[in-house]
N, C-alpha and C. Protein backbone atom coordinates (compact mmCIF):
# COMPACT_ATOMS: atom_id res chain seq x y z
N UNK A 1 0.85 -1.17 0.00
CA UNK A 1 0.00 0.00 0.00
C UNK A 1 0.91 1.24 0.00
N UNK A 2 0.59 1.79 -0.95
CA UNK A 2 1.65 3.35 -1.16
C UNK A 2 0.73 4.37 -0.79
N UNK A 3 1.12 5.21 0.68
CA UNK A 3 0.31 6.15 1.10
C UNK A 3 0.87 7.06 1.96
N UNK A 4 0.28 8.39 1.43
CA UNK A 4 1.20 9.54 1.83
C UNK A 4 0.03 10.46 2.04
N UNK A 5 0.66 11.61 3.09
CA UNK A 5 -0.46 12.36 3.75
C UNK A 5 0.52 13.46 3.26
N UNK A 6 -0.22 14.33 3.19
CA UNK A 6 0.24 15.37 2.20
C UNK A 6 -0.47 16.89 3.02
N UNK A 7 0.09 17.75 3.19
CA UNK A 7 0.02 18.63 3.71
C UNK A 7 0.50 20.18 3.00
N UNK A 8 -0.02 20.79 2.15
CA UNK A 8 0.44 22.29 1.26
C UNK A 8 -0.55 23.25 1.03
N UNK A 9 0.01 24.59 1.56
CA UNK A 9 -0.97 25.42 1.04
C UNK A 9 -0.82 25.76 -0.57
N UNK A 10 -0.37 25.02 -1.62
CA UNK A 10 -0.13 25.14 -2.92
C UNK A 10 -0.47 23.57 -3.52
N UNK A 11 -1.60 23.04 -2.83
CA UNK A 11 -2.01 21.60 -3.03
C UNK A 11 -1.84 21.02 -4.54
N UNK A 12 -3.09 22.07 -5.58
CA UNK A 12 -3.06 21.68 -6.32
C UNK A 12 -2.45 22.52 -7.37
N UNK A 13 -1.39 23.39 -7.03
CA UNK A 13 -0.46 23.62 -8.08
C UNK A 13 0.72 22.61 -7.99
N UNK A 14 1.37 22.06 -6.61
CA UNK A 14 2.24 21.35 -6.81
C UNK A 14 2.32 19.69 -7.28
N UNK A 15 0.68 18.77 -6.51
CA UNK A 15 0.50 18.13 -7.07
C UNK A 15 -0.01 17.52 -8.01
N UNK A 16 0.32 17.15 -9.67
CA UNK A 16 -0.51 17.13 -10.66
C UNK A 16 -0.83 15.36 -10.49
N UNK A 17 -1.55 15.23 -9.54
CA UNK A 17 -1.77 13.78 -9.32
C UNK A 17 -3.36 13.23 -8.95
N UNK A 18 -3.61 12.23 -9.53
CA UNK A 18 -5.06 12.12 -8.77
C UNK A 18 -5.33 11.17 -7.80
N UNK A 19 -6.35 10.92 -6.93
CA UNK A 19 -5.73 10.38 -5.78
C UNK A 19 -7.36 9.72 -5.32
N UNK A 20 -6.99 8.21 -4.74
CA UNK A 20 -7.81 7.42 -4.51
C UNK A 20 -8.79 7.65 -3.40
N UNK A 21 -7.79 8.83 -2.07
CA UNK A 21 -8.97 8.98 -0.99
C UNK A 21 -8.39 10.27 -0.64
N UNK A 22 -9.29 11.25 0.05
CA UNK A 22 -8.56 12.58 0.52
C UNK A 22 -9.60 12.99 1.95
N UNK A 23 -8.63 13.15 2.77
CA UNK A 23 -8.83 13.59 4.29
C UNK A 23 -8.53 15.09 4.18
N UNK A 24 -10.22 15.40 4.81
CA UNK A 24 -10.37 17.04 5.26
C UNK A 24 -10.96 16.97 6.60
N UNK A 25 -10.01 17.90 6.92
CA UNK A 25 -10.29 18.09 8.50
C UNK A 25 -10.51 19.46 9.21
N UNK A 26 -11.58 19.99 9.32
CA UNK A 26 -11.69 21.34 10.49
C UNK A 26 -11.00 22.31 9.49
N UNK A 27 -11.22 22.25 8.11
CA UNK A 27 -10.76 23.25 7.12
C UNK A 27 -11.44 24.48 6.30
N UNK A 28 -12.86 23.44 5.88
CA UNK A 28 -13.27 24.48 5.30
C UNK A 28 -14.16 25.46 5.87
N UNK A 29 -14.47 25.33 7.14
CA UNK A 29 -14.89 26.91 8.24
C UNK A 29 -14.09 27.81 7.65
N UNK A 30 -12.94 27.49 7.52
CA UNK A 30 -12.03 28.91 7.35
C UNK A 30 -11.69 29.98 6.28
N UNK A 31 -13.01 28.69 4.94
CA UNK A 31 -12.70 29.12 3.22
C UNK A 31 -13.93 29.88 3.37
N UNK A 32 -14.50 31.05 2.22
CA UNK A 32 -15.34 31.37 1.93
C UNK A 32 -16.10 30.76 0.89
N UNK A 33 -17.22 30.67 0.80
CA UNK A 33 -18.09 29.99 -0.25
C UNK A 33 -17.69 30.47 -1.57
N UNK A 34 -17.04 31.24 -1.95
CA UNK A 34 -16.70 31.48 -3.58
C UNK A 34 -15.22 30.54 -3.44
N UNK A 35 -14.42 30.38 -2.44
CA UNK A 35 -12.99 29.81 -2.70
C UNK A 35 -13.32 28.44 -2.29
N UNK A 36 -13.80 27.72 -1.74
CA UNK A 36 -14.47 26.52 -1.42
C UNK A 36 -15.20 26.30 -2.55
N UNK A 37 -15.96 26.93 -3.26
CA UNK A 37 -16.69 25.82 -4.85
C UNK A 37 -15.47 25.76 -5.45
N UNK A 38 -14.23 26.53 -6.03
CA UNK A 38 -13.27 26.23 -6.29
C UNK A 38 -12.47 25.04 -5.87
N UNK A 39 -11.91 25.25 -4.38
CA UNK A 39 -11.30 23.58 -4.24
C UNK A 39 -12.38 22.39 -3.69
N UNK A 40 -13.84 22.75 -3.84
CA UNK A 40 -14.47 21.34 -3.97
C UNK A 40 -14.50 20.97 -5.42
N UNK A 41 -14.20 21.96 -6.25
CA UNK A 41 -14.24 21.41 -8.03
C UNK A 41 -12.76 20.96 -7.82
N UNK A 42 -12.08 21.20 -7.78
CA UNK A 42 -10.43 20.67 -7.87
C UNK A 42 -10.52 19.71 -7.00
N UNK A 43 -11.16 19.05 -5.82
CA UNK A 43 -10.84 17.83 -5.18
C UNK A 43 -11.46 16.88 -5.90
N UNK A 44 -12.91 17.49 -6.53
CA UNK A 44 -13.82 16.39 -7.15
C UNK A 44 -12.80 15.61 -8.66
N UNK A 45 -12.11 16.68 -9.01
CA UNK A 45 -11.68 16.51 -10.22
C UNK A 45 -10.38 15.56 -10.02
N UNK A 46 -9.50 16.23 -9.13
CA UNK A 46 -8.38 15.01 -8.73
C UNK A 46 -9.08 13.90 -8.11
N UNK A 47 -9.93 13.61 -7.57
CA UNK A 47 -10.21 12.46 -6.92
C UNK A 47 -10.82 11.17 -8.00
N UNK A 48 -10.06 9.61 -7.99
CA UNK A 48 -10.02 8.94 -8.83
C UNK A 48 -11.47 8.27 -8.86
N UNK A 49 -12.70 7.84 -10.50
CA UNK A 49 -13.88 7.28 -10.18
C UNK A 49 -13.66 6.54 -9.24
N UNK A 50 -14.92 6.36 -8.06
CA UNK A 50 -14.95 5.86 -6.94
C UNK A 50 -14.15 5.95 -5.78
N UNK A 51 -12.90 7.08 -5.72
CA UNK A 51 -12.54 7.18 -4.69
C UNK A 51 -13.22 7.86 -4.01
N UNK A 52 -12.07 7.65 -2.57
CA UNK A 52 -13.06 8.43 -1.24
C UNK A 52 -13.29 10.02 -0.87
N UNK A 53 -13.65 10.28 -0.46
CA UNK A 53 -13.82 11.65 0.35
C UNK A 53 -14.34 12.01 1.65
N UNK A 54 -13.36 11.99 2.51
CA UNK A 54 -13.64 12.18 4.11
C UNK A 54 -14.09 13.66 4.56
N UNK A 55 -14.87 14.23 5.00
CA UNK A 55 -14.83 15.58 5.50
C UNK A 55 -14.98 15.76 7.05
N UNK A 56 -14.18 16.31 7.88
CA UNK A 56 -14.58 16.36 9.43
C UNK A 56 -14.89 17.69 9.57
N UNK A 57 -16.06 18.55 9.81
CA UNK A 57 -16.03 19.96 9.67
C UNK A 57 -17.23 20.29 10.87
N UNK A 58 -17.03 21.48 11.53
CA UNK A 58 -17.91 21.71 12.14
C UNK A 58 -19.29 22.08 12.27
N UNK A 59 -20.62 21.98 12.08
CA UNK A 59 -21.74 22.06 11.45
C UNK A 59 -22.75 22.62 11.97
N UNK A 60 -23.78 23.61 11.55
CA UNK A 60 -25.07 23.38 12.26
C UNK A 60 -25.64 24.69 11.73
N UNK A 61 -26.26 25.70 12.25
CA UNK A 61 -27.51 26.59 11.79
C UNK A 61 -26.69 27.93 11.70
N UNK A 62 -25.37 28.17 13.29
CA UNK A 62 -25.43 29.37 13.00
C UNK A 62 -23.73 29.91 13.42
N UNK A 63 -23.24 30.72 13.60
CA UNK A 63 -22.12 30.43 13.48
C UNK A 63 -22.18 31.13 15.34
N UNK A 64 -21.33 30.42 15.85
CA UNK A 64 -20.95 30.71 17.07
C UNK A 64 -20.72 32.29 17.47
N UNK A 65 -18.88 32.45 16.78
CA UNK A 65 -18.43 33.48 17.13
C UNK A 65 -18.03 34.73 16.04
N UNK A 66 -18.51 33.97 14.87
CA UNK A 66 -18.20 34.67 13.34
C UNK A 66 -17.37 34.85 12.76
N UNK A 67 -15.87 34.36 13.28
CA UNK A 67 -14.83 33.85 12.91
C UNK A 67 -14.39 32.98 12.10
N UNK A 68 -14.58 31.87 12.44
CA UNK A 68 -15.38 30.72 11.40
C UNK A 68 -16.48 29.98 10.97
N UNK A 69 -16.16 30.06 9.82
CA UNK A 69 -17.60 29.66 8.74
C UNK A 69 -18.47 28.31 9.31
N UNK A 70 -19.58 28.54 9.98
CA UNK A 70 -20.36 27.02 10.04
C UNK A 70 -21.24 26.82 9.55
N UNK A 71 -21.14 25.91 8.50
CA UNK A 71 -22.48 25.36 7.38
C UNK A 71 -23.03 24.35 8.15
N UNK A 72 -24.23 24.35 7.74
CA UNK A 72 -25.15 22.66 7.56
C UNK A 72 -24.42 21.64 6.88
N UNK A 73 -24.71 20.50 6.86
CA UNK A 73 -24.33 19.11 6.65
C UNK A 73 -24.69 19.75 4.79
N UNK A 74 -26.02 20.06 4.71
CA UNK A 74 -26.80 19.84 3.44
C UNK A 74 -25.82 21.01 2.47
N UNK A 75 -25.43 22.01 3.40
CA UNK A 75 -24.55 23.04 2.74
C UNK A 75 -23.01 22.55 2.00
N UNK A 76 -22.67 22.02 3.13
CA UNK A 76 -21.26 20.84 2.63
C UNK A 76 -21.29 20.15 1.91
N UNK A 77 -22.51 19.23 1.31
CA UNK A 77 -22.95 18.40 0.61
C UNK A 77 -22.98 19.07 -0.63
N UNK A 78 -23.80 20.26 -0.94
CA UNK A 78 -23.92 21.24 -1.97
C UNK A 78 -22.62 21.33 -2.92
N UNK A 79 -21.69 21.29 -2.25
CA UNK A 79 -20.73 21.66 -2.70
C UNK A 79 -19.21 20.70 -3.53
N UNK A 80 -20.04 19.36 -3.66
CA UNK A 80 -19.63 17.95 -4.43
C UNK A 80 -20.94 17.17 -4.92
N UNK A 81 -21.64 17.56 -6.08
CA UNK A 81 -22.37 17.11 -6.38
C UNK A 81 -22.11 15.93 -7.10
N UNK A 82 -20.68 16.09 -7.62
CA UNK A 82 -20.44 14.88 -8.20
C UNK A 82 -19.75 13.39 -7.05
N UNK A 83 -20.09 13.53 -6.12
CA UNK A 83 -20.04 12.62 -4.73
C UNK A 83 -20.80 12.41 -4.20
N UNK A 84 -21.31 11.03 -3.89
CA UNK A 84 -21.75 10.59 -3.16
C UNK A 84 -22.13 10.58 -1.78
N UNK A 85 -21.72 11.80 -0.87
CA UNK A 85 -21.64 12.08 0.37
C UNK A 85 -22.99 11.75 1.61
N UNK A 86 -22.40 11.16 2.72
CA UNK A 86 -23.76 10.97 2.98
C UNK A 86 -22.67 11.63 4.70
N UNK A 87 -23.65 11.84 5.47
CA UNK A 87 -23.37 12.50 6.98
C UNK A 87 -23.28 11.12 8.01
N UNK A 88 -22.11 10.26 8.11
CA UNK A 88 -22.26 9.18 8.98
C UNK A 88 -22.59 9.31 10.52
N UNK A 89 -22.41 10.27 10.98
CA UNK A 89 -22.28 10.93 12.52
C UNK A 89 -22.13 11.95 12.49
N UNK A 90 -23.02 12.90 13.57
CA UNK A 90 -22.36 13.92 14.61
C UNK A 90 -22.41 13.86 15.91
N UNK A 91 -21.21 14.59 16.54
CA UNK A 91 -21.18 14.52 17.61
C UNK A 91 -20.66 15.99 17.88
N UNK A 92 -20.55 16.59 19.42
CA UNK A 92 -20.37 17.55 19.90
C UNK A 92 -18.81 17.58 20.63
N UNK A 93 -18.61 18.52 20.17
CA UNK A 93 -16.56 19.22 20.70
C UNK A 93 -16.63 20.26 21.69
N UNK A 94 -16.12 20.44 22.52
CA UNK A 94 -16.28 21.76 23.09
C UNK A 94 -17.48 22.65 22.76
N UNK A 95 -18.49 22.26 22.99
CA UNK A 95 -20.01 22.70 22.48
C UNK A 95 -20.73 23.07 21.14
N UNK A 96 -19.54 22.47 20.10
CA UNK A 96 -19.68 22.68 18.75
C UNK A 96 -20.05 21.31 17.93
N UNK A 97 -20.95 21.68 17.00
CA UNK A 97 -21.54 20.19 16.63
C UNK A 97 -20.57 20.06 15.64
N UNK A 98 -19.97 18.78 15.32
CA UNK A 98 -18.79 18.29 14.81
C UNK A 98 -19.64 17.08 13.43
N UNK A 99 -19.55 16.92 12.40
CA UNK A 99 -20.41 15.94 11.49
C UNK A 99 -18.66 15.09 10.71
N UNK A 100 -19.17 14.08 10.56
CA UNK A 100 -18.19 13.28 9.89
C UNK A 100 -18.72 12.81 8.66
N UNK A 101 -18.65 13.08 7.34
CA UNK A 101 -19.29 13.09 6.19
C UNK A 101 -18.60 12.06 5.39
N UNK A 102 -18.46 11.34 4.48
CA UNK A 102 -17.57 10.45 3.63
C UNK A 102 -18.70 9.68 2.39
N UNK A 103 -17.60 10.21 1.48
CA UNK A 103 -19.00 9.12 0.27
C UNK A 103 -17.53 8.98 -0.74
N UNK A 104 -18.26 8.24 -2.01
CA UNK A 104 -16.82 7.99 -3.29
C UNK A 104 -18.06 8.84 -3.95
N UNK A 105 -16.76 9.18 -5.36
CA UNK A 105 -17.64 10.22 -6.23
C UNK A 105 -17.85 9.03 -6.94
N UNK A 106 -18.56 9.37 -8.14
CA UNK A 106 -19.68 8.91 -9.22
C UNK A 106 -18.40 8.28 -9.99
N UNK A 107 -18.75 6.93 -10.51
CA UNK A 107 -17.64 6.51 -11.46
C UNK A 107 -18.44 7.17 -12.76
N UNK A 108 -17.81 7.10 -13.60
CA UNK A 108 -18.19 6.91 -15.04
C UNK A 108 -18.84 6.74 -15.71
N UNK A 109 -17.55 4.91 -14.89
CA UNK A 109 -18.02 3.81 -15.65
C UNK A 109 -18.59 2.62 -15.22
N UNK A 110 -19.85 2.02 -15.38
CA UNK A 110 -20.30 0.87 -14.20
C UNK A 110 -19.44 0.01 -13.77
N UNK A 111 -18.28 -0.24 -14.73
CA UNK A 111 -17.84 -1.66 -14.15
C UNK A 111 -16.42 -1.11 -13.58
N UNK A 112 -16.34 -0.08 -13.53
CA UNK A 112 -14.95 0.37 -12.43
C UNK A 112 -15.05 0.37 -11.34
């Protein structure tokens, strides 16, 4: 198994690679909705038919302290239509509702 965790704020200029599963964590609070449809189109696009997509992000109606961005589950979802995403769990962090999201995007092709 060849697997590397990868960490850059120049993600997808440096890597021209596409990739079977990708872990997001407590990130996109911090993007705005015009730069977030951007790298959810660039993850959807590097990510290989049927690979994965993990999201751990904080969730719910309204934003705490207005600092960082908190969407709905359905809002996060919005934003990979070409994935499969479904909301496996939430649970609560330091009084913040926490959702764990994961789906594979859409193959193609049926028999991949």
């Amino acid at each position: 198994m060849n697997v590397k965790f990868i960490h850059s704020n120049f993600f997808f200029h440096e890597f021209k690679k596409n990739f079977d599963a990708v872990w997001v964590c407590m990130v996109f609070g911090g993007i705005s909705d015009d730069l977030l449809g951007q790298i959810s189109r660039k993850i959807t696009m590097r990510l290989n038919p049927n690979g994965l997509l993990f999201i751990i992000e904080a969730t719910g109606n309204s934003n705490k302290n207005g600092a960082w961005k908190i969407r709905t589950v359905k809002d996060l979802l919005s934003f990979f239509p070409k994935i499969r995403l479904k909301k496996i769990i939430t649970y609560t962090d330091a009084g913040q509702e926490i959702s764990i999201i994961a789906g594979r995007k859409f193959s193609l092709n049926l028999y991949e």
